[in-house]
PDB file of N, CA and C in Angstrom:
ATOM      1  N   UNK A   1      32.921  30.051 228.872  1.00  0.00           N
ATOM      2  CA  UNK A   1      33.401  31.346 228.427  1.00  0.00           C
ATOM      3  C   UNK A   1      33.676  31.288 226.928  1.00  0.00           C
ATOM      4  N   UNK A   2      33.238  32.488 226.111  1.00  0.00           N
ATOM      5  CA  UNK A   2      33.500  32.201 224.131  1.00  0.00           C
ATOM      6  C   UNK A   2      34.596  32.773 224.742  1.00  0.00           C
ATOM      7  N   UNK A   3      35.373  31.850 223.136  1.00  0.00           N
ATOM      8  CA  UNK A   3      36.944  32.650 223.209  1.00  0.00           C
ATOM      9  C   UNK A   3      36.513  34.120 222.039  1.00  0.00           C
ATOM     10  N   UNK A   4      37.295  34.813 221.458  1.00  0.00           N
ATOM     11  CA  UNK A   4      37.064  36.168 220.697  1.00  0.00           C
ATOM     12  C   UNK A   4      36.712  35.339 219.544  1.00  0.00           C
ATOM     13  N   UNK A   5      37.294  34.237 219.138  1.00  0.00           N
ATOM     14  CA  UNK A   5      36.588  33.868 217.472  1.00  0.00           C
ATOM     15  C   UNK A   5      35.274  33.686 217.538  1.00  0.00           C
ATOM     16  N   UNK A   6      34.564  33.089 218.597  1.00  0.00           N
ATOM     17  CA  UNK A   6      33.213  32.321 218.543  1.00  0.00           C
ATOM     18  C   UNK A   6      32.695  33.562 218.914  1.00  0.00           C
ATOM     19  N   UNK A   7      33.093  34.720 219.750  1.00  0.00           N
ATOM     20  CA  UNK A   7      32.309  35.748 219.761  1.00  0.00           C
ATOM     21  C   UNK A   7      31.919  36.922 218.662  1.00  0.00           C
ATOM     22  N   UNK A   8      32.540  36.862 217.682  1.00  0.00           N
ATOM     23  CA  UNK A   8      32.999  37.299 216.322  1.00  0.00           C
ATOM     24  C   UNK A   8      32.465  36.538 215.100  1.00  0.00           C
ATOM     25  N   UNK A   9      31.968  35.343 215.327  1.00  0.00           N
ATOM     26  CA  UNK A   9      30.982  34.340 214.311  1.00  0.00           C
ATOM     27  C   UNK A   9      31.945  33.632 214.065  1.00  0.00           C
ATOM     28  N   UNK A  10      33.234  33.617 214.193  1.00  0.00           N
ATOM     29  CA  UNK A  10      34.100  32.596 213.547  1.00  0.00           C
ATOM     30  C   UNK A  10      33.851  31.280 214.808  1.00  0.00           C
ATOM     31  N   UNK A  11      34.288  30.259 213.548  1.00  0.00           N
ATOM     32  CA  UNK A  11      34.021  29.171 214.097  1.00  0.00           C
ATOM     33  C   UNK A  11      35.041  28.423 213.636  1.00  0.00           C
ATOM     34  N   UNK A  12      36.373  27.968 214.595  1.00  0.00           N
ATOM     35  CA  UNK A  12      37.176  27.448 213.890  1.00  0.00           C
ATOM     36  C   UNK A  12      37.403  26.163 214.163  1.00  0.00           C
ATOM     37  N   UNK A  13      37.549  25.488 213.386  1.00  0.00           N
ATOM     38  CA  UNK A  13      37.307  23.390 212.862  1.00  0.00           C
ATOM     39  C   UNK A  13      38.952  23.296 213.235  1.00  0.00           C
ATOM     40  N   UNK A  14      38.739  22.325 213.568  1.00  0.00           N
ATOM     41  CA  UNK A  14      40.086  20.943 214.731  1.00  0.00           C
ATOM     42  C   UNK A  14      40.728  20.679 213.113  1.00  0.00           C
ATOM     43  N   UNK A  15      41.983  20.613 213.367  1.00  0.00           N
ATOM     44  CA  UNK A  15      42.585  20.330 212.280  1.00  0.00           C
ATOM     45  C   UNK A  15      42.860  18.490 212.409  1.00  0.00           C
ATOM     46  N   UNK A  16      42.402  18.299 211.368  1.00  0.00           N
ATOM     47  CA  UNK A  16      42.072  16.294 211.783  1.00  0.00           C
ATOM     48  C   UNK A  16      43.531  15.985 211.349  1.00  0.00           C
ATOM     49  N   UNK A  17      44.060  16.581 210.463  1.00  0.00           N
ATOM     50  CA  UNK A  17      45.353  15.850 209.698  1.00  0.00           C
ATOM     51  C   UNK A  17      45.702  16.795 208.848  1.00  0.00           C
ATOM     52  N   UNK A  18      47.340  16.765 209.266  1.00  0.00           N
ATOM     53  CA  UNK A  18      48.260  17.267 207.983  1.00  0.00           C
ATOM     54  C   UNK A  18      49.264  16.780 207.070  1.00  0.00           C
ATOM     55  N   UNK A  19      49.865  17.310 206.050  1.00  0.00           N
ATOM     56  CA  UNK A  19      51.374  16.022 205.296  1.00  0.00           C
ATOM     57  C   UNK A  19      51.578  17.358 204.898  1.00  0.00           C
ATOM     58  N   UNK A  20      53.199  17.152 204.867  1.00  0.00           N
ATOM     59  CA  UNK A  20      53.740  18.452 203.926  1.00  0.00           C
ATOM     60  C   UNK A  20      53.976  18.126 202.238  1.00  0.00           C
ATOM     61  N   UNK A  21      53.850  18.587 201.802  1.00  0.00           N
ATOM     62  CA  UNK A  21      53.944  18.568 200.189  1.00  0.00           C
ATOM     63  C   UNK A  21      54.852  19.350 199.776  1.00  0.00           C
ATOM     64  N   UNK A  22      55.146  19.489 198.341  1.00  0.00           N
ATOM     65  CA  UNK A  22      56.513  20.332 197.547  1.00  0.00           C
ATOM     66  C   UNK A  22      56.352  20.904 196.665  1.00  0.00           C
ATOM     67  N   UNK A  23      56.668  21.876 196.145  1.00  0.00           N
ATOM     68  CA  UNK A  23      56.022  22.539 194.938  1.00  0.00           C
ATOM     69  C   UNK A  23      57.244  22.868 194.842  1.00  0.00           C
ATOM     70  N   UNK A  24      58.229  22.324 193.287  1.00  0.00           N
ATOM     71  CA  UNK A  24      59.361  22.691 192.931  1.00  0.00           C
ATOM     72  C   UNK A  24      59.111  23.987 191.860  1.00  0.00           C
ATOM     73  N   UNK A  25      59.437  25.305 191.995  1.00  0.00           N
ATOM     74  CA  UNK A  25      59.287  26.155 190.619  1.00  0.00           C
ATOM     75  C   UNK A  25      60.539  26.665 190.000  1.00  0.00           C
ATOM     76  N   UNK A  26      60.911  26.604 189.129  1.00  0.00           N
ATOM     77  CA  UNK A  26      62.446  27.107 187.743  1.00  0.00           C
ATOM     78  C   UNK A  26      62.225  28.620 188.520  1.00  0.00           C
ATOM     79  N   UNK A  27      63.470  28.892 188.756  1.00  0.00           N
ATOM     80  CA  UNK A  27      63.180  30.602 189.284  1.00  0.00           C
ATOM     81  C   UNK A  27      64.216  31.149 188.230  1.00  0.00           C
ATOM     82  N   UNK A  28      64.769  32.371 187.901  1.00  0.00           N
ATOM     83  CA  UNK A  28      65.749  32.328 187.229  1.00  0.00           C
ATOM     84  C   UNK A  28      66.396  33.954 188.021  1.00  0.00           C
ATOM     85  N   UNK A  29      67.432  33.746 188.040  1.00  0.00           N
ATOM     86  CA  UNK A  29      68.639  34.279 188.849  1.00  0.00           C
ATOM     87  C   UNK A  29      69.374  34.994 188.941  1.00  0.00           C
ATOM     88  N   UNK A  30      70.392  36.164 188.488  1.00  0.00           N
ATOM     89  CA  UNK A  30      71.482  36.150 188.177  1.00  0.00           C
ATOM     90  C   UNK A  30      71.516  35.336 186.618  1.00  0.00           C
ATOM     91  N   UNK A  31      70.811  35.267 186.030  1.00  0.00           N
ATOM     92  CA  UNK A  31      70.986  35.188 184.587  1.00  0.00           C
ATOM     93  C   UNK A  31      71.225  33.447 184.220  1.00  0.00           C
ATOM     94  N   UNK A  32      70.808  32.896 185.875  1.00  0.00           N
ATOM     95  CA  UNK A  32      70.987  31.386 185.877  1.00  0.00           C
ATOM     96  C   UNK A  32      69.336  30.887 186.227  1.00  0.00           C
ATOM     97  N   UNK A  33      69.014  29.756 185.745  1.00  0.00           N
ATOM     98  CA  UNK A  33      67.795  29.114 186.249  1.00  0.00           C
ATOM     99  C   UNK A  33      68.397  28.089 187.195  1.00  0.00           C
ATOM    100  N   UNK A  34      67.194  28.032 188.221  1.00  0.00           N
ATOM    101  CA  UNK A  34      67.206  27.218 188.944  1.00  0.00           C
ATOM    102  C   UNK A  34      65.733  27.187 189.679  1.00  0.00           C
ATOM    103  N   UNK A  35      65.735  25.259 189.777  1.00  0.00           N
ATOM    104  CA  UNK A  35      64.580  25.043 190.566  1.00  0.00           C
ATOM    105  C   UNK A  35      64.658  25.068 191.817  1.00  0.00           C
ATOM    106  N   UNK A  36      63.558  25.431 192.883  1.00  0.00           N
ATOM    107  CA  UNK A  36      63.699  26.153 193.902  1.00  0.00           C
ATOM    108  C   UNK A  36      62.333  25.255 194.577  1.00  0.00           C
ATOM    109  N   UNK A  37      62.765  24.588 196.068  1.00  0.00           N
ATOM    110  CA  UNK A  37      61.381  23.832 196.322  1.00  0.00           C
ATOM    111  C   UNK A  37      61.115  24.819 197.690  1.00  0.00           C
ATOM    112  N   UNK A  38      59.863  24.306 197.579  1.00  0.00           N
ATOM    113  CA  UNK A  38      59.086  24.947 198.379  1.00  0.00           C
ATOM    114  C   UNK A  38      58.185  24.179 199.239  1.00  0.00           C
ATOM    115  N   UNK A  39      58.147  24.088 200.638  1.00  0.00           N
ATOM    116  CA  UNK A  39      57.504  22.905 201.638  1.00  0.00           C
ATOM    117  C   UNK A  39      56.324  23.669 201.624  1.00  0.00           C
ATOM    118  N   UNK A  40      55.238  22.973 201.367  1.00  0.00           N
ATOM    119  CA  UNK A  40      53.894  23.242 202.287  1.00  0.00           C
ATOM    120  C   UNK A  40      53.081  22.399 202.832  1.00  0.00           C
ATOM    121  N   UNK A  41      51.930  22.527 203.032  1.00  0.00           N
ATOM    122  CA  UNK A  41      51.314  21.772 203.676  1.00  0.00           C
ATOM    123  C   UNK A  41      49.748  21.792 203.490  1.00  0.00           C
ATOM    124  N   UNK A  42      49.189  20.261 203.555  1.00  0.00           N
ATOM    125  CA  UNK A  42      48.168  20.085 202.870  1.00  0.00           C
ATOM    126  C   UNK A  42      47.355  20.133 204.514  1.00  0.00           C
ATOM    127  N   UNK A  43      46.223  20.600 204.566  1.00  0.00           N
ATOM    128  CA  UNK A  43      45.096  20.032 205.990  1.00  0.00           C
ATOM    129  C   UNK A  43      44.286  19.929 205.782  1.00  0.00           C
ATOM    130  N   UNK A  44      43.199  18.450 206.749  1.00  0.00           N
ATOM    131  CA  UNK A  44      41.782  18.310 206.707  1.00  0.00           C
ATOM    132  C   UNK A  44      41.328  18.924 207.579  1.00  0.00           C
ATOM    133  N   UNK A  45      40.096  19.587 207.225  1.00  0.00           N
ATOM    134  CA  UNK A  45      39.444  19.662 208.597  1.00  0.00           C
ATOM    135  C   UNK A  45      38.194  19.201 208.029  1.00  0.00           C
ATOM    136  N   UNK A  46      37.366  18.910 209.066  1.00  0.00           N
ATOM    137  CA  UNK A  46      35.957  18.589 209.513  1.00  0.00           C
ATOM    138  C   UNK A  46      35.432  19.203 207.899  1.00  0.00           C
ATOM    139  N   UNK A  47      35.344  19.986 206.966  1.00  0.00           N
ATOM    140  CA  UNK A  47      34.488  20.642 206.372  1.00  0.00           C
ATOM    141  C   UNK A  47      35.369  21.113 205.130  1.00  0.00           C
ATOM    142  N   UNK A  48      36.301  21.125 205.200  1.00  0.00           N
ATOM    143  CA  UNK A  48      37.385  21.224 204.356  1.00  0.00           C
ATOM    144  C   UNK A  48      38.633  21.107 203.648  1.00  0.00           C
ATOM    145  N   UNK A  49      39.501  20.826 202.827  1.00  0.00           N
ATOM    146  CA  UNK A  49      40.717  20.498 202.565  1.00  0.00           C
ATOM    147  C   UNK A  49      41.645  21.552 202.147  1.00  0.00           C
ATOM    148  N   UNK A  50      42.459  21.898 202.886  1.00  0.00           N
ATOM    149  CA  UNK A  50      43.098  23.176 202.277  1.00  0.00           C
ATOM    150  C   UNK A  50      44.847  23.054 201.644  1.00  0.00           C
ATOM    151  N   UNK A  51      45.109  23.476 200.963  1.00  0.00           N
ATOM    152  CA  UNK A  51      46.811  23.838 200.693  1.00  0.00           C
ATOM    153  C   UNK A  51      46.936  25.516 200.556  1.00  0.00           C
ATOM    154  N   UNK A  52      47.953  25.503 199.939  1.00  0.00           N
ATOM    155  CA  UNK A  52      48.287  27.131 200.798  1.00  0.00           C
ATOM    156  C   UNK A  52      47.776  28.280 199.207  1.00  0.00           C
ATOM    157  N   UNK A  53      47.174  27.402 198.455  1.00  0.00           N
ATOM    158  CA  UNK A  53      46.125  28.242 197.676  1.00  0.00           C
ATOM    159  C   UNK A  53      45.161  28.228 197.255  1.00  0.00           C
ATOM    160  N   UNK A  54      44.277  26.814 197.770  1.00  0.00           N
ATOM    161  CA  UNK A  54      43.148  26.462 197.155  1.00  0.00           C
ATOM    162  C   UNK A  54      42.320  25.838 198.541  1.00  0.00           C
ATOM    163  N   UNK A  55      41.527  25.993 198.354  1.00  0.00           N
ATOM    164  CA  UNK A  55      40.124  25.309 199.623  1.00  0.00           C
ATOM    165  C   UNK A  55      39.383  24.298 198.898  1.00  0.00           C
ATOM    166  N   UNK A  56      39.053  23.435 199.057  1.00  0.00           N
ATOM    167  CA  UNK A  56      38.339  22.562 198.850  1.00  0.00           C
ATOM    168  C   UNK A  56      37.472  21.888 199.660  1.00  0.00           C
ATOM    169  N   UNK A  57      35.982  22.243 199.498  1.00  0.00           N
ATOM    170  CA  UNK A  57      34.836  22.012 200.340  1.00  0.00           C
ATOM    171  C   UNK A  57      34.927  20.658 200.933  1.00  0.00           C
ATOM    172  N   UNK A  58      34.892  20.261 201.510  1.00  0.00           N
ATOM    173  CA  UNK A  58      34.909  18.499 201.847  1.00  0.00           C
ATOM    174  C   UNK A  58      33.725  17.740 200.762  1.00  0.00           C
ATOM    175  N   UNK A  59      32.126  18.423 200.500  1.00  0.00           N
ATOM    176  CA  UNK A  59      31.515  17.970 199.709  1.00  0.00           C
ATOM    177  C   UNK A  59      32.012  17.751 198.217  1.00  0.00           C
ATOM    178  N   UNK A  60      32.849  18.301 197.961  1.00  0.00           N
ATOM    179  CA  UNK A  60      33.156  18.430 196.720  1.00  0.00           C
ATOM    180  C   UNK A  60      34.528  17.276 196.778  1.00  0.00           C
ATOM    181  N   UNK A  61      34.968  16.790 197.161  1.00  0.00           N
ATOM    182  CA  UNK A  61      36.014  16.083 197.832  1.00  0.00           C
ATOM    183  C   UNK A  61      35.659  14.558 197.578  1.00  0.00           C
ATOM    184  N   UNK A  62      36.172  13.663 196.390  1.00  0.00           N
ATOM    185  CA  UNK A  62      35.214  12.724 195.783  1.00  0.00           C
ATOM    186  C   UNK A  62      36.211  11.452 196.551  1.00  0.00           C
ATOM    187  N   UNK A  63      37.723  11.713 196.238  1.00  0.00           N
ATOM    188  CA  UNK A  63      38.119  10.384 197.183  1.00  0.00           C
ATOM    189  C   UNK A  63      39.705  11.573 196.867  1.00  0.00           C
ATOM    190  N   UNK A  64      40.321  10.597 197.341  1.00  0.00           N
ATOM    191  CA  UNK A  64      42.178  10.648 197.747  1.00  0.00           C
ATOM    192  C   UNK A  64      42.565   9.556 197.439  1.00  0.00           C
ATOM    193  N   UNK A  65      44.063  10.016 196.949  1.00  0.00           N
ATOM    194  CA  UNK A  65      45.022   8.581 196.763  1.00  0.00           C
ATOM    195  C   UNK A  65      46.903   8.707 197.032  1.00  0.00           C
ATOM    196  N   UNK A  66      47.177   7.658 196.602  1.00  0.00           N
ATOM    197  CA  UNK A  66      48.457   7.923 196.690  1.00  0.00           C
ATOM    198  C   UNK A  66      49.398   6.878 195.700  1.00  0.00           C
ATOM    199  N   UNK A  67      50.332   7.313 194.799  1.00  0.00           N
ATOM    200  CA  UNK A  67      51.159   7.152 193.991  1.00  0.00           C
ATOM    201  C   UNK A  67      52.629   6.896 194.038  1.00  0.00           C
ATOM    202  N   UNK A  68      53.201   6.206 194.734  1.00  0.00           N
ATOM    203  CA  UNK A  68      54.720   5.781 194.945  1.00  0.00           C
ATOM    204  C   UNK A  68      55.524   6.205 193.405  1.00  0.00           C
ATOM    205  N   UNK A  69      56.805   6.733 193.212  1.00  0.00           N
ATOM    206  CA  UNK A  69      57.457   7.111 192.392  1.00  0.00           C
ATOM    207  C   UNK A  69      58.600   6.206 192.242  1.00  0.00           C
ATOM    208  N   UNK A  70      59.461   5.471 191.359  1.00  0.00           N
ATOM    209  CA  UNK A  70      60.813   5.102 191.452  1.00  0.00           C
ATOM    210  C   UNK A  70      61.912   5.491 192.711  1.00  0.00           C
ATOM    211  N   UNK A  71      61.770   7.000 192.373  1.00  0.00           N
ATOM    212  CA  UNK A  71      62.754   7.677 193.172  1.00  0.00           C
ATOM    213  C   UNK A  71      62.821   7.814 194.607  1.00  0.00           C
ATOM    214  N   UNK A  72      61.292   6.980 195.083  1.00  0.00           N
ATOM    215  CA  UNK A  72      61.014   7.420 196.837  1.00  0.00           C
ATOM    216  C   UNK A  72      59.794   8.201 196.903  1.00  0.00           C
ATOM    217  N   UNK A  73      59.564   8.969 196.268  1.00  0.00           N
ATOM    218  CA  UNK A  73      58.718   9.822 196.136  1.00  0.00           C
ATOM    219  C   UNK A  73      57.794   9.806 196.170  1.00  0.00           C
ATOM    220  N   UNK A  74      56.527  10.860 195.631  1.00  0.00           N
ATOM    221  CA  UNK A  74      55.296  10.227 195.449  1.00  0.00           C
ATOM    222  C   UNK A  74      54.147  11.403 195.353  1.00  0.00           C
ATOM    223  N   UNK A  75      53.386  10.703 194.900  1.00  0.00           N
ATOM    224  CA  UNK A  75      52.143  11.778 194.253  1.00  0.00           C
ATOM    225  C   UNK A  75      51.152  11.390 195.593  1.00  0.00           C
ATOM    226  N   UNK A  76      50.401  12.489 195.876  1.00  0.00           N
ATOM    227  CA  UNK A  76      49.310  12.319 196.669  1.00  0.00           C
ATOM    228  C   UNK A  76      48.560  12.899 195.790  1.00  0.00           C
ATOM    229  N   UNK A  77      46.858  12.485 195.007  1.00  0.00           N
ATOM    230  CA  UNK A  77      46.159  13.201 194.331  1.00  0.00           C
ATOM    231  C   UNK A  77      45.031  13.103 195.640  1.00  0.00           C
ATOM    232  N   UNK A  78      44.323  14.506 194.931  1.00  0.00           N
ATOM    233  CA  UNK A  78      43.095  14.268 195.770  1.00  0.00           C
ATOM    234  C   UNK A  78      42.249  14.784 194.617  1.00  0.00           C
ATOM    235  N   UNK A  79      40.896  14.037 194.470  1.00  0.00           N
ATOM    236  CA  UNK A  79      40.186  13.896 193.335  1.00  0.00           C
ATOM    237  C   UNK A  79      38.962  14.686 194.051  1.00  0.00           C
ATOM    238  N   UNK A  80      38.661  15.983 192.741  1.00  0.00           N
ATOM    239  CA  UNK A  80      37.023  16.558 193.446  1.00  0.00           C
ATOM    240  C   UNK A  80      36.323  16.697 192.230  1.00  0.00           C
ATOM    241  N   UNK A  81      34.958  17.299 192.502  1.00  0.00           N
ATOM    242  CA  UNK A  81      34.383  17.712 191.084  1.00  0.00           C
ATOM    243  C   UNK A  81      35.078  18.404 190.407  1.00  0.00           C
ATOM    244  N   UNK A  82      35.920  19.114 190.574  1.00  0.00           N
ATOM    245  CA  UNK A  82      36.362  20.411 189.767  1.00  0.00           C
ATOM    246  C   UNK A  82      37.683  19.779 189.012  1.00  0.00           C
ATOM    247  N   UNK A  83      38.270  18.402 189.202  1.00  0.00           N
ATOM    248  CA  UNK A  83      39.359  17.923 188.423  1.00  0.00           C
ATOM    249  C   UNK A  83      40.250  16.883 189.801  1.00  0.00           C
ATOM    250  N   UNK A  84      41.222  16.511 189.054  1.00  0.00           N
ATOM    251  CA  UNK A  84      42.478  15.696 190.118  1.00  0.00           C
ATOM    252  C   UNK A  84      43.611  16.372 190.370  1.00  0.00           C
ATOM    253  N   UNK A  85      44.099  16.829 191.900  1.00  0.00           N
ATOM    254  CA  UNK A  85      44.904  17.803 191.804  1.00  0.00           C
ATOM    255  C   UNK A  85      46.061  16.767 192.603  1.00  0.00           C
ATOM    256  N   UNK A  86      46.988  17.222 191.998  1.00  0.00           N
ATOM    257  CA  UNK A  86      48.035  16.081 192.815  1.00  0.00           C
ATOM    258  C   UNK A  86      49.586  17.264 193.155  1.00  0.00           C
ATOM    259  N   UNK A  87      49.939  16.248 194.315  1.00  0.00           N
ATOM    260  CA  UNK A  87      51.014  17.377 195.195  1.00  0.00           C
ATOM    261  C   UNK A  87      51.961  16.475 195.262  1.00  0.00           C
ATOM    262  N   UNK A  88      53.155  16.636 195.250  1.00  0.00           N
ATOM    263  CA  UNK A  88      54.667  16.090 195.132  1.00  0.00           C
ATOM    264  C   UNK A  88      54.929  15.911 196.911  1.00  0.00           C
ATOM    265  N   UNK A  89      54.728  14.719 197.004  1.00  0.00           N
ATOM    266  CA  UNK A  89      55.391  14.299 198.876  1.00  0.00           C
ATOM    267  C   UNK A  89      56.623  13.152 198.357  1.00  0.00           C
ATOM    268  N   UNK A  90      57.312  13.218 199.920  1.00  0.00           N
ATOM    269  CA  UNK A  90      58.349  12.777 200.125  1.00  0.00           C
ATOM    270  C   UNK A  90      58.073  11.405 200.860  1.00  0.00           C
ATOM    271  N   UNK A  91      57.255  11.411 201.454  1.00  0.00           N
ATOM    272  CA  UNK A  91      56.989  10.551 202.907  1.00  0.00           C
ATOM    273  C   UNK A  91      55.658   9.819 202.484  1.00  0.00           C
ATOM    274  N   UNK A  92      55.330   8.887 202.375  1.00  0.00           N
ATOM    275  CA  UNK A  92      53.926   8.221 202.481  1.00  0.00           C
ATOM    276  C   UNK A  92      52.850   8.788 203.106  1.00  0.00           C
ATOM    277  N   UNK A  93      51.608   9.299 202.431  1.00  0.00           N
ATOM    278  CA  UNK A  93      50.548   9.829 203.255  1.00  0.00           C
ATOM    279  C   UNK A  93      49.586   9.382 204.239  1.00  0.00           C
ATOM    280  N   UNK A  94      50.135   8.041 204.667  1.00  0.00           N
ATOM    281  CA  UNK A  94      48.818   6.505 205.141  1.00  0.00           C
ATOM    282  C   UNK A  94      48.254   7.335 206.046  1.00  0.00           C
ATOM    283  N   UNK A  95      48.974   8.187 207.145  1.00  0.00           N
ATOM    284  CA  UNK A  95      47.577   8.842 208.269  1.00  0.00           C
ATOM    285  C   UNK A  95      47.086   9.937 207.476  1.00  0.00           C
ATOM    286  N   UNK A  96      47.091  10.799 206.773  1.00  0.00           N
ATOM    287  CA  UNK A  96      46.422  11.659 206.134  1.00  0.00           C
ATOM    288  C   UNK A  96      45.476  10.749 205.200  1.00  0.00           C
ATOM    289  N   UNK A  97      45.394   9.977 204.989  1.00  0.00           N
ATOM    290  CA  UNK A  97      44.501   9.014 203.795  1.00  0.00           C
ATOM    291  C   UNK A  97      43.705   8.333 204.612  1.00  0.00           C
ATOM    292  N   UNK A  98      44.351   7.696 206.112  1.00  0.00           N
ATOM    293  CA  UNK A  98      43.351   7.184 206.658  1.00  0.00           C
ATOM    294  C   UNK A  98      42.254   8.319 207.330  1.00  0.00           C
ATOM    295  N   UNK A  99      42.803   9.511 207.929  1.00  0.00           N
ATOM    296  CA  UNK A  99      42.408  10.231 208.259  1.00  0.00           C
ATOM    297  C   UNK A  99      40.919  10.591 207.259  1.00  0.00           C
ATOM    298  N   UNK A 100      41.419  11.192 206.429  1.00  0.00           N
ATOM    299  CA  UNK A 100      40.342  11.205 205.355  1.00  0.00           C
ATOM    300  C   UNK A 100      38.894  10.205 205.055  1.00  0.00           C
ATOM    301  N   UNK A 101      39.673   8.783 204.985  1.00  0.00           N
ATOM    302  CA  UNK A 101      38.652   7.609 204.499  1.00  0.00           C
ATOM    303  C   UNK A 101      37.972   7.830 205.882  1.00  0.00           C
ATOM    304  N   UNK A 102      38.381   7.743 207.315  1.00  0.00           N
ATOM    305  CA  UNK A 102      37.399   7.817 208.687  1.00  0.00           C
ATOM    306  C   UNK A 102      36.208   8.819 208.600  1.00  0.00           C
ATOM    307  N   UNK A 103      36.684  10.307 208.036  1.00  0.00           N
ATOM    308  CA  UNK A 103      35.891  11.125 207.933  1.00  0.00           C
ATOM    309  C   UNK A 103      34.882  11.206 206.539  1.00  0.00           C
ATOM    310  N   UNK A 104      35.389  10.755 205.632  1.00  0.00           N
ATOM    311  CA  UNK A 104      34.491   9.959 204.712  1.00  0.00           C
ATOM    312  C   UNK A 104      33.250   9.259 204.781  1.00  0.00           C
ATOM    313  N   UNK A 105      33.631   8.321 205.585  1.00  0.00           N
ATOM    314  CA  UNK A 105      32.839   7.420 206.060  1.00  0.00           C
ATOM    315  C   UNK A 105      31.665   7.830 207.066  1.00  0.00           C
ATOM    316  N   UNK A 106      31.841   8.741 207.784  1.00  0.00           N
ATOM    317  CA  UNK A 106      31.489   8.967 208.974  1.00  0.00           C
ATOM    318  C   UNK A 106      30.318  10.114 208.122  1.00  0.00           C
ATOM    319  N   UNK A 107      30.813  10.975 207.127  1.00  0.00           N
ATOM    320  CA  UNK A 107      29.881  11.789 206.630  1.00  0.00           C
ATOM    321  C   UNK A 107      28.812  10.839 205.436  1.00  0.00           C
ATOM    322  N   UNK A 108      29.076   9.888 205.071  1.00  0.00           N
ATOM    323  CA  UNK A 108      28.099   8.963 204.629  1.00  0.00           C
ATOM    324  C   UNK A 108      27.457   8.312 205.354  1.00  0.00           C
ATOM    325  N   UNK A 109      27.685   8.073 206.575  1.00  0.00           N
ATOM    326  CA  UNK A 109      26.381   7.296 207.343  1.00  0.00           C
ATOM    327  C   UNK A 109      25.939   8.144 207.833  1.00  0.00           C
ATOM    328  N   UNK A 110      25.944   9.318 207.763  1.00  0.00           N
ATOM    329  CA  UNK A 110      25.353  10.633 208.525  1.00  0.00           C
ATOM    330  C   UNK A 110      24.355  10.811 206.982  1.00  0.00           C
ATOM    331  N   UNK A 111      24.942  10.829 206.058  1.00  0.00           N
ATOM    332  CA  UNK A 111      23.820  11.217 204.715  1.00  0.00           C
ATOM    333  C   UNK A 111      22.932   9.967 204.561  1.00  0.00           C
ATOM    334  N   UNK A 112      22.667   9.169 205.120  1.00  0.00           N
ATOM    335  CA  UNK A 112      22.211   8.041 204.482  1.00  0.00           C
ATOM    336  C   UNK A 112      21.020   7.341 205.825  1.00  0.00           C
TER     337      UNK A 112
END
């Protein structure tokens, strides 16, 4: 039986892996500034990498990394043609990175 997306052309991809990320922005107030964080969340899927404003093709998707901070913290970049975009996490990304390198891999022995 199609469910209504597949009958509609949509075709929607298994979400392989997620990490939440932070985007701190200066808001200003009542005549006070203040930084103000904001949780989101990064996902792979099969064909794509998304955060909550940008898509990123999986082809275009050159590698991933991750950056430990003093404070605990930490940079997750993910590197494409179009530049290195990096997101403020709290938590270590190792299953979102491994996640990634599996599907990496898996789309190079498929090209090759």
């Amino acid at each position: 039986m199609m469910t209504d997306d597949k009958r509609q052309g949509v075709c929607a991809m298994t979400r392989l892996a997620s990490h939440p990320y932070y985007k701190v922005q200066r808001e200003v107030r009542k005549l006070e500034q203040e930084n103000v964080e904001y949780k989101r969340e990064i996902i792979l899927y099969e064909d794509k990498v998304e955060t909550k404003y940008r898509t990123f093709p999986i082809e275009t998707v050159l590698d991933m990394s991750y950056r430990e901070m003093p404070d605990g913290e930490g940079l997750l970049y993910l590197h494409t043609t179009r530049g290195v975009f990096s997101y403020m996490v709290k938590d270590e990304p190792a299953s979102f990175l491994s996640a990634y390198k599996e599907l990496d891999e898996e789309r190079r022995k498929r090209e090759s």
